[in-house]
Protein backbone atom coordinates (compact mmCIF):
# COMPACT_ATOMS: atom_id res chain seq x y z
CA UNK A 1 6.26 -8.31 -7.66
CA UNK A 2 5.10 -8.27 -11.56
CA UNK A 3 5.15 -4.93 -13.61
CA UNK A 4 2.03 -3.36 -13.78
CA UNK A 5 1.05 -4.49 -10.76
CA UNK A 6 -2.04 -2.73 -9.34
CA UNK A 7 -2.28 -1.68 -5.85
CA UNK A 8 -5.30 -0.60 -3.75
CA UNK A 9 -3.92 -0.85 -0.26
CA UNK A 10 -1.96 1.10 2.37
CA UNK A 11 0.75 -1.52 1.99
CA UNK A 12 3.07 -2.77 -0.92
CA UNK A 13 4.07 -6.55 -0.36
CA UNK A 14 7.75 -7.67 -1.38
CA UNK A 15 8.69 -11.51 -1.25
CA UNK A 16 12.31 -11.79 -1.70
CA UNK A 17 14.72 -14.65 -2.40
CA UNK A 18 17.78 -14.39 -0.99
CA UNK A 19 21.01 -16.35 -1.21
CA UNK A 20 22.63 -14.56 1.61
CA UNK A 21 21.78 -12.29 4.83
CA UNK A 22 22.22 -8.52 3.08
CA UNK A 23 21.06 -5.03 3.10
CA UNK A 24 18.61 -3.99 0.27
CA UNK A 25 17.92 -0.56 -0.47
CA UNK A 26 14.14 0.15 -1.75
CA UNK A 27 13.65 3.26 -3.83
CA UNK A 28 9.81 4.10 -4.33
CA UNK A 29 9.88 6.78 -7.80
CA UNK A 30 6.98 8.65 -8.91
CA UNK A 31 7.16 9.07 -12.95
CA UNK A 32 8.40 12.83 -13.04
CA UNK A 33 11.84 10.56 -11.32
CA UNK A 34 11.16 11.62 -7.50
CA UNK A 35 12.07 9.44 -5.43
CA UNK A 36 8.90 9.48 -3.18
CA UNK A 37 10.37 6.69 -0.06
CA UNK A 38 13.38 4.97 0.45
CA UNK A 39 13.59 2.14 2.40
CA UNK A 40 16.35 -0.26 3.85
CA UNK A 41 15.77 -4.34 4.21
CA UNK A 42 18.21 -6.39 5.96
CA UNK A 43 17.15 -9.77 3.83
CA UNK A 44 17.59 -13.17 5.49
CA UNK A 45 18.55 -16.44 3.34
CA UNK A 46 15.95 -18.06 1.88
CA UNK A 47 12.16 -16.40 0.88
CA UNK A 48 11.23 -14.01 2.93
CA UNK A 49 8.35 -11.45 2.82
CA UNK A 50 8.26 -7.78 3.43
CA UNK A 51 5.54 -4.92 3.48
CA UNK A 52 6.08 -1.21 2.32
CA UNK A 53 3.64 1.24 4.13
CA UNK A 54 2.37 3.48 1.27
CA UNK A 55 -0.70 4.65 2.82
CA UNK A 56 0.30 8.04 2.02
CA UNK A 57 1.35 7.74 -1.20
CA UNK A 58 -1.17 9.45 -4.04
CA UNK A 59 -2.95 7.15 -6.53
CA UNK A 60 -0.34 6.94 -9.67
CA UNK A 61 2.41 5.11 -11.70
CA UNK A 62 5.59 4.31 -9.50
CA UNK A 63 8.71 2.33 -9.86
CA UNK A 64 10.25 0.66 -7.51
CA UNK A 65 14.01 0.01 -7.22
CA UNK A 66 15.34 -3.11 -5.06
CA UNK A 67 19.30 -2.25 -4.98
CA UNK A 68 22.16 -4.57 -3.43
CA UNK A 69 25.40 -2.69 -2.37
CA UNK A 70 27.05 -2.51 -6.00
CA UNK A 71 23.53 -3.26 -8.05
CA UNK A 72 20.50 -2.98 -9.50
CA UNK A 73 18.36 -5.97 -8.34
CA UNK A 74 15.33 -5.46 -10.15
CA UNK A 75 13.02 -2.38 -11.83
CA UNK A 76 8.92 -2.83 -11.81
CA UNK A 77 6.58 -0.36 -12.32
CA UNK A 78 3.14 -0.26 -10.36
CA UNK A 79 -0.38 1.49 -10.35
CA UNK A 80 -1.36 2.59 -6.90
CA UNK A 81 -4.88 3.01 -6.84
CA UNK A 82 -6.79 4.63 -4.11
C-alpha cells in the first residue's frame, strides 16, 4: 500500500511479504489518533494478500499501522472516499 492512497470501496487490500509465518497486528487510526479497527493477520511466507472490511468506516484521512510482535512494520496514510 502507497501513502496517499485513495480508497472508494468497502474493502482495504494489503499484499504482504513475508519472510516467516507470524502474527501482524493492523491498527486502522482516524487523524484525531483513534484507533477506529484493529485487526490480527497470521502472515504466511512468501506474498500473500489480505482485505480489510471498512465498509463502515466514514469518508476521511486514516493511517494504518502493520505491527510485528516487538515493531513497527510500516506507517501509510490513506483517503477513504465514499
Amino acid at each position: 500500500m502507497s501513502d496517499n492512497q485513495i480508497i472508494n470501496s468497502n474493502a482495504l487490500s494489503l499484499s504482504i511479504n513475508s519472510n516467516e509465518i507470524q502474527r501482524l497486528g493492523v491498527q486502522l487510526i482516524n487523524i484525531l489518533s483513534d484507533v477506529i479497527k484493529n485487526v490480527s493477520l497470521l502472515t504466511t511466507k512468501g506474498n500473500a494478500n489480505y482485505s480489510i472490511d471498512i465498509s463502515n468506516i466514514p469518508s476521511g484521512t486514516y493511517f494504518i499501522y502493520i505491527k510485528s510482535e516487538f515493531n513497527l512494520i510500516q506507517r501509510t496514510k490513506f483517503v477513504v472516499l465514499k
